[in-house]
C-alpha atoms as a PDB file:
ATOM      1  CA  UNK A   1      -4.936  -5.888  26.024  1.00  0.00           C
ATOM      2  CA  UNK A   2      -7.431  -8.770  26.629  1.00  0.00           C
ATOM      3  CA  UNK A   3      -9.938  -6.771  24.723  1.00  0.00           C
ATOM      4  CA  UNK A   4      -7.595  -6.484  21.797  1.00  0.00           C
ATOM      5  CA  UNK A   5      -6.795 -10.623  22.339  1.00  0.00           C
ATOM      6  CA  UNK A   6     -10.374 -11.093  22.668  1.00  0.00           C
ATOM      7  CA  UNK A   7     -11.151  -8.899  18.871  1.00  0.00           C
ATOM      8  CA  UNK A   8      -8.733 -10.990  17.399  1.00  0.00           C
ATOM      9  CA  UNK A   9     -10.264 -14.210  18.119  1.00  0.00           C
ATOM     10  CA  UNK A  10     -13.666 -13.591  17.532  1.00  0.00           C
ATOM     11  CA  UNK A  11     -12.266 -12.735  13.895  1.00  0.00           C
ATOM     12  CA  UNK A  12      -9.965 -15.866  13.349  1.00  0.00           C
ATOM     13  CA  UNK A  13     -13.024 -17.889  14.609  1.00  0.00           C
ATOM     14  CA  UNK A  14     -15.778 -16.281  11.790  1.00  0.00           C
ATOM     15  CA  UNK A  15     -13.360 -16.544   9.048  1.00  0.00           C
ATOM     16  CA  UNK A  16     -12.211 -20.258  10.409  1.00  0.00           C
ATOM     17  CA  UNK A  17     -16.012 -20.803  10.408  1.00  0.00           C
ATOM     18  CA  UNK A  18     -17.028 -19.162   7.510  1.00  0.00           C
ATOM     19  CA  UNK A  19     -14.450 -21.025   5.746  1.00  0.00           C
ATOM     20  CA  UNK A  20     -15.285 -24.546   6.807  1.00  0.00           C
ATOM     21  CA  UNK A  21     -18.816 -24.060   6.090  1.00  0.00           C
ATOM     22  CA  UNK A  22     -17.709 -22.633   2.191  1.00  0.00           C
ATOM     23  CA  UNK A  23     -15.925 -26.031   2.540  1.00  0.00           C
ATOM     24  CA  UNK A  24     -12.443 -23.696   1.569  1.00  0.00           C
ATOM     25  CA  UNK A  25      -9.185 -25.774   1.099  1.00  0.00           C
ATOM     26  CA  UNK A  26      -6.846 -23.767   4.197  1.00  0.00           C
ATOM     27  CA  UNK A  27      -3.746 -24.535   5.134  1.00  0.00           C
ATOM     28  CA  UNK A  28      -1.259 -23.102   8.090  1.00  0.00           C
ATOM     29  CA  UNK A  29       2.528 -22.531   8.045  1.00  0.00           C
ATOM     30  CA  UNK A  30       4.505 -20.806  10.883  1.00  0.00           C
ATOM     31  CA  UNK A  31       7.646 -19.559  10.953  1.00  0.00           C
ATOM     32  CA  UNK A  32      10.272 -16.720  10.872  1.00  0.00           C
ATOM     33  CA  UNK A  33       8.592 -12.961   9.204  1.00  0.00           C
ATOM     34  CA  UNK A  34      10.551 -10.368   8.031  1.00  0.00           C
ATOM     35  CA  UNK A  35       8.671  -7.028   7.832  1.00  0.00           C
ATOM     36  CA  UNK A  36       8.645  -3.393   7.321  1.00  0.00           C
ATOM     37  CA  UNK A  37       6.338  -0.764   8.764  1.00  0.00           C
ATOM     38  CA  UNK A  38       7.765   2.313   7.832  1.00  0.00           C
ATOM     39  CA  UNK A  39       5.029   3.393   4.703  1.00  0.00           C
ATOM     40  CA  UNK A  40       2.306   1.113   6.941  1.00  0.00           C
ATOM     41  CA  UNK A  41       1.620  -0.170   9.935  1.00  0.00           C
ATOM     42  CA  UNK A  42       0.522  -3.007   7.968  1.00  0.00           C
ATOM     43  CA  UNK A  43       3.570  -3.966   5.410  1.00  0.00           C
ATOM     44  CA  UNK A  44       2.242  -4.983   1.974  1.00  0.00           C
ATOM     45  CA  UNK A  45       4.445  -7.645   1.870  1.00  0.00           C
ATOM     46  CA  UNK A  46       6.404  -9.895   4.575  1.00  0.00           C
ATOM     47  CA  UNK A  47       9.114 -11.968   3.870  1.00  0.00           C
ATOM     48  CA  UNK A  48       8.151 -15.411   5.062  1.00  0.00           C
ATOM     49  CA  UNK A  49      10.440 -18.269   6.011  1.00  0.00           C
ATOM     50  CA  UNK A  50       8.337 -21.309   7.041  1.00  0.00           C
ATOM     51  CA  UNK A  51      10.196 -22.974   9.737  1.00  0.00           C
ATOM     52  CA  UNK A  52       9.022 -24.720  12.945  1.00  0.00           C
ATOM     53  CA  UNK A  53       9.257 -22.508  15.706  1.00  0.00           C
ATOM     54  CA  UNK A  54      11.595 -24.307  18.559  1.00  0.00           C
ATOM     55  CA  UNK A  55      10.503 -22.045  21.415  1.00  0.00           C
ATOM     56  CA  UNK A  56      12.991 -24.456  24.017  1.00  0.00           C
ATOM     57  CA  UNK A  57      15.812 -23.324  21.928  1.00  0.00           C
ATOM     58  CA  UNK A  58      18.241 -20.370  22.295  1.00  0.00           C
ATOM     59  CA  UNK A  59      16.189 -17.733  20.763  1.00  0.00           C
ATOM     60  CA  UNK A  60      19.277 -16.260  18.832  1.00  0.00           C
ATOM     61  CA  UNK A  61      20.544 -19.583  18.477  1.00  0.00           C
ATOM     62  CA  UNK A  62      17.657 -20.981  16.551  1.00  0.00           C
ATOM     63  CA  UNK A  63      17.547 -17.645  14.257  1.00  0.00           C
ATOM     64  CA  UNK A  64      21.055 -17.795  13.080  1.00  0.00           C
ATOM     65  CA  UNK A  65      20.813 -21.903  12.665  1.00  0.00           C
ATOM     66  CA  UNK A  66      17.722 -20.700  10.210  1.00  0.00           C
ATOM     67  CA  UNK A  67      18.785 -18.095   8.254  1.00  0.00           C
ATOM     68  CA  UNK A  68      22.138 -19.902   8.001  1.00  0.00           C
ATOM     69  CA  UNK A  69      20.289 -23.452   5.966  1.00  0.00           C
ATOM     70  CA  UNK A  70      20.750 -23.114   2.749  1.00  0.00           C
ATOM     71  CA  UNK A  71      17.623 -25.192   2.309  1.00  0.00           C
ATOM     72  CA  UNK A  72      15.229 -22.875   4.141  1.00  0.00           C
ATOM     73  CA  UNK A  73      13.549 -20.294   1.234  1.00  0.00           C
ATOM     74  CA  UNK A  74      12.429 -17.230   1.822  1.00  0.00           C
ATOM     75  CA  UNK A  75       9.070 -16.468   0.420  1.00  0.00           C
ATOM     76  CA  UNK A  76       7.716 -12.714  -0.664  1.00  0.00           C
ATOM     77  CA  UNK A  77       3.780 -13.411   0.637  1.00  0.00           C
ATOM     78  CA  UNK A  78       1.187 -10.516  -0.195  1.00  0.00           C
ATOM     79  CA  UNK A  79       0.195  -9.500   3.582  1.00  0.00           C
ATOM     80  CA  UNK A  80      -1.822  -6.349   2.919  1.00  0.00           C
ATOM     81  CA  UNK A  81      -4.840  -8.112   1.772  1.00  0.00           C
ATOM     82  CA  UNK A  82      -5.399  -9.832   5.146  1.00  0.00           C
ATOM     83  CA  UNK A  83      -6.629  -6.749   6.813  1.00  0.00           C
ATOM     84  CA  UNK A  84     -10.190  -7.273   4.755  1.00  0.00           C
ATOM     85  CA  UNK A  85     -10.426 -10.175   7.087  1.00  0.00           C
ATOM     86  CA  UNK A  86      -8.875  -9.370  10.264  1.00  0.00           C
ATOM     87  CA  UNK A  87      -9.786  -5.199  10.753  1.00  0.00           C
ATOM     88  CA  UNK A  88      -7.193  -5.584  13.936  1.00  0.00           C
ATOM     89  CA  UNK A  89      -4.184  -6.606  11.924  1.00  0.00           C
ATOM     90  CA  UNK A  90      -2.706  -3.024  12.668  1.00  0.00           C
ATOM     91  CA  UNK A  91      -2.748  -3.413  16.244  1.00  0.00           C
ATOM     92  CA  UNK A  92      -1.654  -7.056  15.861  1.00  0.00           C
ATOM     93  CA  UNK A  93       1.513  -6.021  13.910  1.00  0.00           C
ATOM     94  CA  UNK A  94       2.371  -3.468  16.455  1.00  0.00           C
ATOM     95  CA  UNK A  95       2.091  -5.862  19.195  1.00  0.00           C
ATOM     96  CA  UNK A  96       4.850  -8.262  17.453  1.00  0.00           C
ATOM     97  CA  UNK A  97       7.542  -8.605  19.665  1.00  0.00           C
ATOM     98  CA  UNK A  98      10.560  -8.438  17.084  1.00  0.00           C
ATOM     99  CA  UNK A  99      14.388  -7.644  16.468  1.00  0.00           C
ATOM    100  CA  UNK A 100      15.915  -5.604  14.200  1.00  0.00           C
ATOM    101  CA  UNK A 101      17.952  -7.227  10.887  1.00  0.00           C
ATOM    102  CA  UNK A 102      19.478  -5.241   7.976  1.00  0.00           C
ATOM    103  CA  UNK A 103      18.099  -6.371   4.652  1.00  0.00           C
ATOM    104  CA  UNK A 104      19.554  -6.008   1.056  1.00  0.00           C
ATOM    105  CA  UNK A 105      22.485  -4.621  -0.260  1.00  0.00           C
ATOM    106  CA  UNK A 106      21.307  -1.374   0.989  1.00  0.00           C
ATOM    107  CA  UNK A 107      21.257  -2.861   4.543  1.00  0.00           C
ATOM    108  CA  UNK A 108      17.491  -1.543   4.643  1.00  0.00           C
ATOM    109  CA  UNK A 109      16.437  -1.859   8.674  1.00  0.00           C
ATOM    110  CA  UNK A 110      13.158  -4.016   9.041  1.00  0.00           C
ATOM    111  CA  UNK A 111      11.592  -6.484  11.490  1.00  0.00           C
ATOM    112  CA  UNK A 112      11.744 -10.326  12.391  1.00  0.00           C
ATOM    113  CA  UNK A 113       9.476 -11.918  14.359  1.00  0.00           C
ATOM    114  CA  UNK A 114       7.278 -14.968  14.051  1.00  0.00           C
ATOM    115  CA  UNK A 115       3.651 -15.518  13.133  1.00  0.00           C
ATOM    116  CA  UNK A 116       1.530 -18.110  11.928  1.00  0.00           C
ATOM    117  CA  UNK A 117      -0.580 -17.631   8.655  1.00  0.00           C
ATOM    118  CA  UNK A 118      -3.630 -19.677   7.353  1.00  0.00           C
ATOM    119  CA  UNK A 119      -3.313 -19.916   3.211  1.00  0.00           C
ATOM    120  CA  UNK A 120      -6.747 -20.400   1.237  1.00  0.00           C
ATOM    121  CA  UNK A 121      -5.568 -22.727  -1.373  1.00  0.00           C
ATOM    122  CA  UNK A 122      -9.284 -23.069  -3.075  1.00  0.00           C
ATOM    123  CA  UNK A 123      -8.551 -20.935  -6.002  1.00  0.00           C
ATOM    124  CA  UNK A 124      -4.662 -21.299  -6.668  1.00  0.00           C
ATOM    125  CA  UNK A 125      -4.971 -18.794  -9.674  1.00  0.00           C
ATOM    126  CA  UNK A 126      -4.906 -18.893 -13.422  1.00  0.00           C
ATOM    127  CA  UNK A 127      -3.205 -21.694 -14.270  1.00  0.00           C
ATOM    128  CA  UNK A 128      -2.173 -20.435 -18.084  1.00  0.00           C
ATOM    129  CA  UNK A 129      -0.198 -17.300 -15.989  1.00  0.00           C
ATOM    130  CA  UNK A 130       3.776 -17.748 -15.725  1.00  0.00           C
ATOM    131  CA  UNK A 131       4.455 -17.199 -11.921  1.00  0.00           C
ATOM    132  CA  UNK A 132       8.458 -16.492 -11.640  1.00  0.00           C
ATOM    133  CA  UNK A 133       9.702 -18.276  -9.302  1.00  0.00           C
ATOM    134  CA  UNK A 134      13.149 -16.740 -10.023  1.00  0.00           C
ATOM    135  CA  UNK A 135      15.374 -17.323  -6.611  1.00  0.00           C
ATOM    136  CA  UNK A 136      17.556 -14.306  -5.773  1.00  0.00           C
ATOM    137  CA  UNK A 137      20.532 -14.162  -3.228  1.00  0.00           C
ATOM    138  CA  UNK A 138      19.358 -11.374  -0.624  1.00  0.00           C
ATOM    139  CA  UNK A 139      21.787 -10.017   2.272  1.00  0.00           C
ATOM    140  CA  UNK A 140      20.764  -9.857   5.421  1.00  0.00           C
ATOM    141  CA  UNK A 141      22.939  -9.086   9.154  1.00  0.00           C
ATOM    142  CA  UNK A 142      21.136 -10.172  12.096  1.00  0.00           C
ATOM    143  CA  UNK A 143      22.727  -9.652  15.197  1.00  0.00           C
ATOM    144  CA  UNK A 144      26.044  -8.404  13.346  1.00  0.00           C
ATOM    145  CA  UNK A 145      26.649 -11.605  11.283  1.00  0.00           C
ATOM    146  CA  UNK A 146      25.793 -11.736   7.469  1.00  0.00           C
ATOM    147  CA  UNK A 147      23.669 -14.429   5.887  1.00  0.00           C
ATOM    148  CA  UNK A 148      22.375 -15.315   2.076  1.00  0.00           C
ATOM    149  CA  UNK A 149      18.542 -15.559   2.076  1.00  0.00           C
ATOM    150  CA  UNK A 150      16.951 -17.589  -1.153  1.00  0.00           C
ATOM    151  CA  UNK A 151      13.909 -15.128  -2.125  1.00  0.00           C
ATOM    152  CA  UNK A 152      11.586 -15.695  -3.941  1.00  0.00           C
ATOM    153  CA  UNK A 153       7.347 -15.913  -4.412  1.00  0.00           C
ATOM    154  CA  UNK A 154       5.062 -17.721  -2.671  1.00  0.00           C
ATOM    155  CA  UNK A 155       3.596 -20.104  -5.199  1.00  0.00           C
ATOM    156  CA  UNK A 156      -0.116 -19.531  -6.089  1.00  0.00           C
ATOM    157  CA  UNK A 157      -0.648 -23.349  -5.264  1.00  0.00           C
ATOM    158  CA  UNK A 158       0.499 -22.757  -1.895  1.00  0.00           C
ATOM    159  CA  UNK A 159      -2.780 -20.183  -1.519  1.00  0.00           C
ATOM    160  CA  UNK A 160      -3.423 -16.864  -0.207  1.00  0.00           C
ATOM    161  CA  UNK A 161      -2.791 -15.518   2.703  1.00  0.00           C
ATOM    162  CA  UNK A 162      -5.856 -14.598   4.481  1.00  0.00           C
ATOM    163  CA  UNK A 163      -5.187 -14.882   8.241  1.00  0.00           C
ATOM    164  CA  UNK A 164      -1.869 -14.081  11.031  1.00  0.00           C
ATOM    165  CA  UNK A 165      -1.175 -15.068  14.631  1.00  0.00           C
ATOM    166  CA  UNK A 166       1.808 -13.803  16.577  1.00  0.00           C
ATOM    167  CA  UNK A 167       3.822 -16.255  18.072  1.00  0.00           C
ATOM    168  CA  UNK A 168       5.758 -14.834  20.871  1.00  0.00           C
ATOM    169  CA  UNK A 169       9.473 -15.786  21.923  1.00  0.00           C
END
């Protein structure tokens, strides 16, 4: 295990480096993932709630308080693309200490947990392409009680996701 800890920060060093040096604009949110590995141990997406994690609180507590603020969004973030930079984000996904939640009308079974992940914001994208930023009412049960997620994308200003730390409870 310290090996694996030890792999993991040698990469989030040479990209932090690499990136300061290339004078990239980064940025770092934490806060509340929701995941699926079942095609991937990687998912190609995670559903990303950025929240300050409140590690002195109730654990189940703070979730349901979360989920349950109709202010809190819920951002679809492209996550598959940070394995060119971190080769170990397999093992660090499997090493995610999560709970189960039901998502969709469909009640699919998937994965929260919490992480921490470092945007690059330097190129936000093509600024003449119409990003929907449609919000959609998503079901979820966690720990048998229903809540109403707002979905939708992770604006391109907001940058790229290039980099993930677990947080454990």
């Amino acid at each position: 295990m310290y090996i694996i800890k030890l792999i993991i920060m040698i990469g989030l060093t040479s990209y932090l480096n690499y990136a300061i040096a290339q004078k990239r604009d980064l940025s770092v949110a934490e806060g509340i993932i929701i995941y699926s590995t079942v095609a991937s141990d990687i998912p190609q997406e995670v559903f990303f709630i950025p929240v300050a994690i409140n590690k002195d609180r109730n654990f189940d507590a703070f979730i349901k308080e979360t989920l349950s603020n109709p202010s809190n969004y819920t951002y679809v973030v492209y996550f598959q693309g940070i394995r060119w930079i971190m080769p170990d984000l397999s093992s660090v996904v499997r090493s995610l200490k999560s709970v189960p939640i039901q998502y969709g009308t469909k009640n699919k079974l998937m994965q929260l947990s919490f992480g921490k992940i470092t945007f690059d914001k330097t190129y936000p994208g093509d600024p003449d392409i119409e990003i929907d930023l449609t919000v959609t009412k998503v079901d979820v049960i966690y720990n048998e009680t229903p809540f109403k997620l707002n979905v939708t994308e992770w604006p391109a200003a907001n940058g790229v996701a290039k980099l993930f730390e677990k947080i454990d409870f």
